[in-house]
C-alpha atoms as a PDB file:
ATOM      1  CA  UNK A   1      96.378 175.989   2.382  1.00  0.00           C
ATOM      2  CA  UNK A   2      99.345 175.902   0.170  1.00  0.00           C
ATOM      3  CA  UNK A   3      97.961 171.764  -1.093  1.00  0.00           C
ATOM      4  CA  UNK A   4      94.831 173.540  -2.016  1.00  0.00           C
ATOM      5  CA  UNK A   5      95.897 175.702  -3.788  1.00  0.00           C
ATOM      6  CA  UNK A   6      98.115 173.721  -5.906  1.00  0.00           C
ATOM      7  CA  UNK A   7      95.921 171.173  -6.369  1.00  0.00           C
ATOM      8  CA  UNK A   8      93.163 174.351  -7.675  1.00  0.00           C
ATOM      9  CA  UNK A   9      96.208 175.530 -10.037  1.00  0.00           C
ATOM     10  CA  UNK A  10      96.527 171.749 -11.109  1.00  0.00           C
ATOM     11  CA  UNK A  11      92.121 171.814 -11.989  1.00  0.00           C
ATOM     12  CA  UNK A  12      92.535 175.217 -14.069  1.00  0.00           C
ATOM     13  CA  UNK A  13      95.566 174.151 -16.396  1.00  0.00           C
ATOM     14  CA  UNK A  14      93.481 170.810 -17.232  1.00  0.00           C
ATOM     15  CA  UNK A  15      95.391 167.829 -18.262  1.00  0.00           C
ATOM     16  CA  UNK A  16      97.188 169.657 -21.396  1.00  0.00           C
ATOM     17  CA  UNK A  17      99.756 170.611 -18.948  1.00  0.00           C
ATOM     18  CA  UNK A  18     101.020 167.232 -18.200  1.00  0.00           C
ATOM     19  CA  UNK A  19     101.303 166.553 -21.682  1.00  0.00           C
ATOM     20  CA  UNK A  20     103.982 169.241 -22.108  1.00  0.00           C
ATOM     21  CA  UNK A  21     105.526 168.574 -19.076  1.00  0.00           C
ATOM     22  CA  UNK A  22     106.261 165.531 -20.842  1.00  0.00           C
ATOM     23  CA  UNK A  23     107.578 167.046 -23.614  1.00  0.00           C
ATOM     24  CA  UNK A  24     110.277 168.581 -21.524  1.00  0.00           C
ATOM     25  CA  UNK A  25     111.287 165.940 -19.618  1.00  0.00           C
ATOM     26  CA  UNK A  26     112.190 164.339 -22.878  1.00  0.00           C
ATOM     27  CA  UNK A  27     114.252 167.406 -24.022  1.00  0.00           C
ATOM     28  CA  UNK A  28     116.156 167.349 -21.069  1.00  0.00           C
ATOM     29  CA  UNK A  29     116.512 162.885 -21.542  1.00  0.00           C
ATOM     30  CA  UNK A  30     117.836 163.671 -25.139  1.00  0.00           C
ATOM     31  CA  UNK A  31     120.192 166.471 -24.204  1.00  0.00           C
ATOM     32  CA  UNK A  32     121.502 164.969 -20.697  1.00  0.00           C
ATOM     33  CA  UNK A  33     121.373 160.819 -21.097  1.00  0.00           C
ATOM     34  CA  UNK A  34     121.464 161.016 -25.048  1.00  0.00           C
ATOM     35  CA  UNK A  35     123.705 163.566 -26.626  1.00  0.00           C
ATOM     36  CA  UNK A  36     125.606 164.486 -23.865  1.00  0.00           C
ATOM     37  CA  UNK A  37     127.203 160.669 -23.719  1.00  0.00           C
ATOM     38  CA  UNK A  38     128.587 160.812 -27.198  1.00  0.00           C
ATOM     39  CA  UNK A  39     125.185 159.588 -29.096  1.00  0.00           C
ATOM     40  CA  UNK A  40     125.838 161.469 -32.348  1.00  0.00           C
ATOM     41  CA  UNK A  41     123.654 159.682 -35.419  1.00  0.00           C
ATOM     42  CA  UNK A  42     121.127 162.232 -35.718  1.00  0.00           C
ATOM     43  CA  UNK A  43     118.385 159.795 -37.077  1.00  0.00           C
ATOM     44  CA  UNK A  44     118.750 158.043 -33.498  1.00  0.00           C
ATOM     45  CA  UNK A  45     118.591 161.276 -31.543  1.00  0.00           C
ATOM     46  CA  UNK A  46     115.585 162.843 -33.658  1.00  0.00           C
ATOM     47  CA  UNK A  47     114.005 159.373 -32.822  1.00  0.00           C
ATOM     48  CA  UNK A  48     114.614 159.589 -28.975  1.00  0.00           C
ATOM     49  CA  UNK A  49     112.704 163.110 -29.732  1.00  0.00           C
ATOM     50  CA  UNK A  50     110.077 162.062 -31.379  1.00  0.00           C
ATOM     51  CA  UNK A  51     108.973 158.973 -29.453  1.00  0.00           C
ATOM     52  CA  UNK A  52     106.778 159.660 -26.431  1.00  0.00           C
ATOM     53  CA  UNK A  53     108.579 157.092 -23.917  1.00  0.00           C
ATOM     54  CA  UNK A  54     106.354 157.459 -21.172  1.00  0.00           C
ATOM     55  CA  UNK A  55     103.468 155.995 -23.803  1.00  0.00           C
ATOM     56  CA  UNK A  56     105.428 152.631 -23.503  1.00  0.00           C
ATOM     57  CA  UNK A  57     105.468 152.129 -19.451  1.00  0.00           C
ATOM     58  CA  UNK A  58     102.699 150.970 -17.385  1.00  0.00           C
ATOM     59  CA  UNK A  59     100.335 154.948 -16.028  1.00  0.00           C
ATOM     60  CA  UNK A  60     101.462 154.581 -12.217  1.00  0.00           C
ATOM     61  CA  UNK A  61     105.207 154.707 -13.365  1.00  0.00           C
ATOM     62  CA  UNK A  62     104.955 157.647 -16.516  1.00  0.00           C
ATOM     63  CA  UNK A  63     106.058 160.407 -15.007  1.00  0.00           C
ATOM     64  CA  UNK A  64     109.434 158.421 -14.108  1.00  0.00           C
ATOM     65  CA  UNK A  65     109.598 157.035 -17.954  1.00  0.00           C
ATOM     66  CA  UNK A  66     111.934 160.088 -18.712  1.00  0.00           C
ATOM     67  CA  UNK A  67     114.461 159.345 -15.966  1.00  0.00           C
ATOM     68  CA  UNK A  68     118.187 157.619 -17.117  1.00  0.00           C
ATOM     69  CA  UNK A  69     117.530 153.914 -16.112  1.00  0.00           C
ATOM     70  CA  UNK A  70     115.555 150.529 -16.750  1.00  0.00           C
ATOM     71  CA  UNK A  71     112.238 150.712 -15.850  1.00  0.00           C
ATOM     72  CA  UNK A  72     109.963 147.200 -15.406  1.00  0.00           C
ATOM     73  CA  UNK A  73     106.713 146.369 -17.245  1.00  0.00           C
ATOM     74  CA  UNK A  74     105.373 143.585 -16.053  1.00  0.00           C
ATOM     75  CA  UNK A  75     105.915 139.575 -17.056  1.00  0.00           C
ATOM     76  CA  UNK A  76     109.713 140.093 -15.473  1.00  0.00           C
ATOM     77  CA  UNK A  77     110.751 142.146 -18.604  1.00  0.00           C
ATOM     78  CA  UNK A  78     111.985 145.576 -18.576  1.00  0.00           C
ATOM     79  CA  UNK A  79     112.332 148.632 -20.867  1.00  0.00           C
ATOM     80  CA  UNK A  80     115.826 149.978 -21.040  1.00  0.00           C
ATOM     81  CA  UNK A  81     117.409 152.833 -20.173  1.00  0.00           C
ATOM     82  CA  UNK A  82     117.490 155.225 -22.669  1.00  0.00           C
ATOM     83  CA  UNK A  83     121.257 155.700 -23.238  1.00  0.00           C
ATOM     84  CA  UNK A  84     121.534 151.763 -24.148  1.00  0.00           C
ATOM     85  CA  UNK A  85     118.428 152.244 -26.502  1.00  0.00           C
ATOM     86  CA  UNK A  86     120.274 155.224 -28.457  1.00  0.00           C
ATOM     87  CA  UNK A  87     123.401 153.564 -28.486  1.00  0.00           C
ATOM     88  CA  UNK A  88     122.224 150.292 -29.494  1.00  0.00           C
ATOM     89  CA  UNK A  89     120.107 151.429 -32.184  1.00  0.00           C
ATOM     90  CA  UNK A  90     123.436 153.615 -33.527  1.00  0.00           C
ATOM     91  CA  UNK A  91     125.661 150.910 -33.521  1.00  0.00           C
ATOM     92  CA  UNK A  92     123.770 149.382 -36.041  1.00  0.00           C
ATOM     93  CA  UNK A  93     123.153 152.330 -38.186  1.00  0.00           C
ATOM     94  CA  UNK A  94     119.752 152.189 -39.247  1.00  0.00           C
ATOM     95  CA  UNK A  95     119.014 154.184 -42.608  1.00  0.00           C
ATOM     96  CA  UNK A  96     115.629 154.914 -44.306  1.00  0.00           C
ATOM     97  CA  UNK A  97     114.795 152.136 -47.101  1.00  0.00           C
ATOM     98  CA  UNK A  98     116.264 149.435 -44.436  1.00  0.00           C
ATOM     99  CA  UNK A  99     114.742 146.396 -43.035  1.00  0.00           C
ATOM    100  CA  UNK A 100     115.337 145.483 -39.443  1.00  0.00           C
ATOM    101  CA  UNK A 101     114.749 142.659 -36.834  1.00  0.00           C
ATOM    102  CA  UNK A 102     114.428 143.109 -33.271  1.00  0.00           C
ATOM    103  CA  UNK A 103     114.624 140.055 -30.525  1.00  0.00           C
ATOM    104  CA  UNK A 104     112.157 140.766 -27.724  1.00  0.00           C
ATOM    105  CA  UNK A 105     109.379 143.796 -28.881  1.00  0.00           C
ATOM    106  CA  UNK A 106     108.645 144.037 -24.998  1.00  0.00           C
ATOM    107  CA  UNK A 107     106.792 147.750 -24.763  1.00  0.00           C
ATOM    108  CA  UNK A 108     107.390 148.267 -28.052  1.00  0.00           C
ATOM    109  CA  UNK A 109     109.309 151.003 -27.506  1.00  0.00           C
ATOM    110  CA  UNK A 110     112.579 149.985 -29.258  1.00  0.00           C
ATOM    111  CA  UNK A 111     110.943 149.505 -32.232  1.00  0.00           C
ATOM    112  CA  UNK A 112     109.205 152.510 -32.203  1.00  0.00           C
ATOM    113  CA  UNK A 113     112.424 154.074 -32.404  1.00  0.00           C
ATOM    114  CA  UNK A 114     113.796 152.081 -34.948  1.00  0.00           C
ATOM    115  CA  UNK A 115     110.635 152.525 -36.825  1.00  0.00           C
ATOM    116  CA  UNK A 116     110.914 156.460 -37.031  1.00  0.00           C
ATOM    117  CA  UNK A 117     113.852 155.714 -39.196  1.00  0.00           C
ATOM    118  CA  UNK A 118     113.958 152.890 -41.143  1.00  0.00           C
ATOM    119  CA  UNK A 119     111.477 151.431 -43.828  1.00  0.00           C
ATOM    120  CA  UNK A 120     110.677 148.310 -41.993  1.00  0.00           C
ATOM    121  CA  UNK A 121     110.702 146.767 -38.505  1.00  0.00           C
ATOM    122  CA  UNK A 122     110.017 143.317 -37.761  1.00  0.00           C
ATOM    123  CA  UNK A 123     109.659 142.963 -33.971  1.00  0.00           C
ATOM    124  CA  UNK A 124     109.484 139.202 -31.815  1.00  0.00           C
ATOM    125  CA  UNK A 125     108.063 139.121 -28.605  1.00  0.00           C
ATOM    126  CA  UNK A 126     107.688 135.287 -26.789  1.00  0.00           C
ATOM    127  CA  UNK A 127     105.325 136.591 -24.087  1.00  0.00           C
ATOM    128  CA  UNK A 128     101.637 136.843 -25.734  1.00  0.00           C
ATOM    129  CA  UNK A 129     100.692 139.491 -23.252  1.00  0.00           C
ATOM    130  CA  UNK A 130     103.392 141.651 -24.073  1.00  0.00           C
ATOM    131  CA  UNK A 131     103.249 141.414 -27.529  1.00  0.00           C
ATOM    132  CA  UNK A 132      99.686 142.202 -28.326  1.00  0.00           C
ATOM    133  CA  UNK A 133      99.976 145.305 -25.689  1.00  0.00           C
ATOM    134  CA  UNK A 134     102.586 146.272 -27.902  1.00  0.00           C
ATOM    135  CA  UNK A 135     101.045 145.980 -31.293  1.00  0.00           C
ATOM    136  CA  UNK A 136      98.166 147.458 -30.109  1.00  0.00           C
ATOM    137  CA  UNK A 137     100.080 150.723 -29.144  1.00  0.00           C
ATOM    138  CA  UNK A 138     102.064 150.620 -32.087  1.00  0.00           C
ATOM    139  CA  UNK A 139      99.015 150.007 -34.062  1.00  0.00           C
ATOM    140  CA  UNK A 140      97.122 153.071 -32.435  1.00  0.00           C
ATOM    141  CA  UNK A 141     100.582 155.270 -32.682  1.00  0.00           C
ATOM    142  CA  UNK A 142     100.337 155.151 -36.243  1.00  0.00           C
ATOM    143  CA  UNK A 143     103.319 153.057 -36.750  1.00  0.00           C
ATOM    144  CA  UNK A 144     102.257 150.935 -39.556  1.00  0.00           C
ATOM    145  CA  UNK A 145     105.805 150.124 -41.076  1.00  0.00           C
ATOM    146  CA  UNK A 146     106.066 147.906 -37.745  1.00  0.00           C
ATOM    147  CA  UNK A 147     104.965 144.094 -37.359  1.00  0.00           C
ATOM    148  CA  UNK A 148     104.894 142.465 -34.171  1.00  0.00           C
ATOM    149  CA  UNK A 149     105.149 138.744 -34.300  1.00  0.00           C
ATOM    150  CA  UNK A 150     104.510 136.984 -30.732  1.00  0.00           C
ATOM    151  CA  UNK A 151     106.850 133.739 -31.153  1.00  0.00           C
ATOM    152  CA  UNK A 152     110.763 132.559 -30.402  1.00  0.00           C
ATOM    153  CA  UNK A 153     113.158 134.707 -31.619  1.00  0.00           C
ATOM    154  CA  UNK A 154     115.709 132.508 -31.743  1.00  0.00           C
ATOM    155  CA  UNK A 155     114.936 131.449 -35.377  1.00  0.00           C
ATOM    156  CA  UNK A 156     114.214 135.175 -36.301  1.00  0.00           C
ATOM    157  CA  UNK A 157     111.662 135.466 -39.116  1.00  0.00           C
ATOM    158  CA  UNK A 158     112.924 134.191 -42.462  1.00  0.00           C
ATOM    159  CA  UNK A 159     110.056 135.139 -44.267  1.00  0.00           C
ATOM    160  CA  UNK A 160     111.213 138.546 -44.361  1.00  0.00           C
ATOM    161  CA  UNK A 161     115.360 138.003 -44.305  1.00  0.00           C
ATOM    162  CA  UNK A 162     117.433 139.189 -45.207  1.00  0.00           C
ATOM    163  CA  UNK A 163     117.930 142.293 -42.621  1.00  0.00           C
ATOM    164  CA  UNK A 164     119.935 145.287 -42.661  1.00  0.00           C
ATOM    165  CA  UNK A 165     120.105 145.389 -39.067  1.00  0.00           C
ATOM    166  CA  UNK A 166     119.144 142.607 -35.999  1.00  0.00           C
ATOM    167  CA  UNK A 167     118.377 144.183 -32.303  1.00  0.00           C
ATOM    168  CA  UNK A 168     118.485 141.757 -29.673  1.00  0.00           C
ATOM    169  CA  UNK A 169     117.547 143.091 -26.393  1.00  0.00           C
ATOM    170  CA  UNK A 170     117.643 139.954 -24.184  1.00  0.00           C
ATOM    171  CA  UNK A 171     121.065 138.379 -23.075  1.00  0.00           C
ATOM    172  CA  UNK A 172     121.469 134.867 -24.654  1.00  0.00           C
ATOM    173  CA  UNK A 173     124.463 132.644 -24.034  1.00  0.00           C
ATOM    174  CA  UNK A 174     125.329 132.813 -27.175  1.00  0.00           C
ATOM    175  CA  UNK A 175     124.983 134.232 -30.499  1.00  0.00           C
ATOM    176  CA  UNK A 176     121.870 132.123 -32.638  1.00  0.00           C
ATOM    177  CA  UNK A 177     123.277 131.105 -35.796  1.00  0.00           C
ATOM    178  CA  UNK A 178     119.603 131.489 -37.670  1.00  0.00           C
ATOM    179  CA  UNK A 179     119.931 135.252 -36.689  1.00  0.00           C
ATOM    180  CA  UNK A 180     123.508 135.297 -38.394  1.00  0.00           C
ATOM    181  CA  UNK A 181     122.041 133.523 -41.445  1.00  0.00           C
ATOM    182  CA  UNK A 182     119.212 136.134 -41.924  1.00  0.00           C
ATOM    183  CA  UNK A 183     121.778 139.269 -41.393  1.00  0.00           C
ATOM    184  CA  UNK A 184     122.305 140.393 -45.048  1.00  0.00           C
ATOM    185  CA  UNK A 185     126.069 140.703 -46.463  1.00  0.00           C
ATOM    186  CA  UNK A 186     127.275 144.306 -44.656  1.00  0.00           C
ATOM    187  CA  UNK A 187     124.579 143.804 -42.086  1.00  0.00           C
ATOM    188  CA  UNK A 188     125.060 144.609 -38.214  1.00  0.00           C
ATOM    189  CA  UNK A 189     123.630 143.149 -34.986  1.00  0.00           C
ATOM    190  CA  UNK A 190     124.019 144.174 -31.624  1.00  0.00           C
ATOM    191  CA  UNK A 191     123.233 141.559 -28.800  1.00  0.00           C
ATOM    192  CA  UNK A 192     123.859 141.123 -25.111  1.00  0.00           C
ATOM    193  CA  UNK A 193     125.875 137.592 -25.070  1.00  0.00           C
ATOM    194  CA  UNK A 194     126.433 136.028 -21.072  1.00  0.00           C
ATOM    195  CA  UNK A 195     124.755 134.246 -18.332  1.00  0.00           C
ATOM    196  CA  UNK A 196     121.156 135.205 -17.318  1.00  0.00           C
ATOM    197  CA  UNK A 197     120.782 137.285 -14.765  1.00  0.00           C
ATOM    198  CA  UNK A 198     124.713 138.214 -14.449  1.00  0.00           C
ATOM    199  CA  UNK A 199     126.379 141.267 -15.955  1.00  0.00           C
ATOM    200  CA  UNK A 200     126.643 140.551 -19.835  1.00  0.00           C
ATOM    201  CA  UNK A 201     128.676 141.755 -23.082  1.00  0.00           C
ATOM    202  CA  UNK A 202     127.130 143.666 -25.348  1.00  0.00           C
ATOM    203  CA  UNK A 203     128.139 142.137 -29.086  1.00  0.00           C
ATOM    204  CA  UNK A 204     128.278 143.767 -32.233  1.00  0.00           C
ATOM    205  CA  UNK A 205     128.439 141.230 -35.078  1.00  0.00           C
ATOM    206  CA  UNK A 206     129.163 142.389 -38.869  1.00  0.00           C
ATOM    207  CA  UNK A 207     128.853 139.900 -41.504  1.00  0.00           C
ATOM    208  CA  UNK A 208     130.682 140.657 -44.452  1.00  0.00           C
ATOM    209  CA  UNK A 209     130.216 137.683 -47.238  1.00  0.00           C
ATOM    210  CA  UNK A 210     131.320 134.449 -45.714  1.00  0.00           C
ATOM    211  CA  UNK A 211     133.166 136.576 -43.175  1.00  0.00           C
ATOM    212  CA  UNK A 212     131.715 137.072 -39.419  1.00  0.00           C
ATOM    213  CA  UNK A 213     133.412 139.669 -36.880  1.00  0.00           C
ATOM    214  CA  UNK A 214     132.459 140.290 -33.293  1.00  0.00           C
ATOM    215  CA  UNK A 215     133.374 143.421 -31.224  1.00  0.00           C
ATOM    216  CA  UNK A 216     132.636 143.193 -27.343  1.00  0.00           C
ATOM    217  CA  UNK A 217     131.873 146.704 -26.688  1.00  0.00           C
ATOM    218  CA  UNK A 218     130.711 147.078 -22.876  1.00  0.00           C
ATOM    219  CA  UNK A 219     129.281 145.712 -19.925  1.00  0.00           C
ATOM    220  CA  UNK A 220     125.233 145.036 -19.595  1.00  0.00           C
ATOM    221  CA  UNK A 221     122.616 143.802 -17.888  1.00  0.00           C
ATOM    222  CA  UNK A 222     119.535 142.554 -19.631  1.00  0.00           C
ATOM    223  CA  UNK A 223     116.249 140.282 -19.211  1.00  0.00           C
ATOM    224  CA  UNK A 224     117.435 136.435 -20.043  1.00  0.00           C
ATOM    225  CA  UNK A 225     116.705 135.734 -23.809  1.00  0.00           C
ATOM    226  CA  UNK A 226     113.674 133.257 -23.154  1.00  0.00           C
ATOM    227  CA  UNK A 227     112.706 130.212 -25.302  1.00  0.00           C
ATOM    228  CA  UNK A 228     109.924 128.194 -25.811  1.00  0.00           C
ATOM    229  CA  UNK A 229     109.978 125.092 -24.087  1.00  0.00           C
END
């Protein structure tokens, strides 16, 4: 009796309910994975707002898009927790009139963030089936300061360097030299560096002039970096 009349209660309110359901499940993600871990760049926290994350996962898994870990979607790849998308996306401090890379588009969602913020994202996704599912939600989102480019991100996209900022969000084994090239003098990058499928070390290289620093900053574990055979 009780299962009937819940699922009446869920008929009446119509599916407007969900949608603000939603809406507090990412109140509570900002204010207990986000901000309560030190994330203090207001840009990045308005962004982790503003974006609807559960958009960016596959329907049967939406109502767990809120919750503080990975979550997979599909082709092997993953989008990451929340936490490591705020604090990746503040390391690099991304300001409005900027123009940032990002290594592996995925869902999308990363540069979705990145693109409530900054002038210009240039996203690289290696997986064609990925990539278009992620332009087109980008596309119908509204998010037209965003171009997703489906080839190897290991030679980043010099037709638009330099960048501002680079996000890599698959571990490579090493730092790509064309992505250090296109980083513009003062730029940042953040990048998972370390063995596939091990626990990696999240990077944060600053180019200043002729002059390149690296800061290992914490343990990670992300998707390989994949490359075109």
């Amino acid at each position: 009796m009780r299962l009937l009349i819940f699922l009446v209660m869920i008929f009446l309110a119509g599916p407007g309910s969900f949608a603000q359901d939603y809406d507090r499940m990412r109140e509570n993600m900002v204010r207990r994975q986000i901000i309560s871990r030190g994330i203090d760049h207001q840009p990045t926290i308005q962004a982790m707002q503003n974006v609807e994350r559960h958009l960016f996962v596959p329907r049967a898994q939406q109502r767990r898009a809120y919750d503080d870990g990975p979550m997979p979607i599909g082709y092997g790849q993953t989008i990451s927790q929340p936490y490591i998308v705020a604090y990746m996306t503040q390391l690099v401090n991304p300001r409005p009139g900027d123009r940032v890379l990002e290594i592996g588009a995925g869902s999308g969602y990363q540069a979705a963030i990145l693109g409530e913020i900054v002038e210009e994202v240039v996203t690289i996704e290696i997986i064609p089936e990925l990539g278009n599912r992620a332009k087109n939600l980008l596309d119908n989102l509204g998010y037209d300061n965003i171009e997703v480019i489906i080839g190897d991100g290991y030679f980043g996209y010099p037709d638009k360097a330099p960048f501002d900022a680079i996000v890599v969000t698959a571990a490579a084994e090493y730092i790509p030299p064309p992505l250090v090239e296109q980083l513009k003098d003062g730029g940042k990058m953040i990048i998972p560096v370390g063995s596939p499928f091990l626990v990696q070390t999240l990077m944060l290289v600053e180019k200043k002039g002729e002059r390149i620093t690296t800061t290992n900053l914490m343990p990670v574990r992300f998707v390989p970096f994949t490359r075109r055979d």
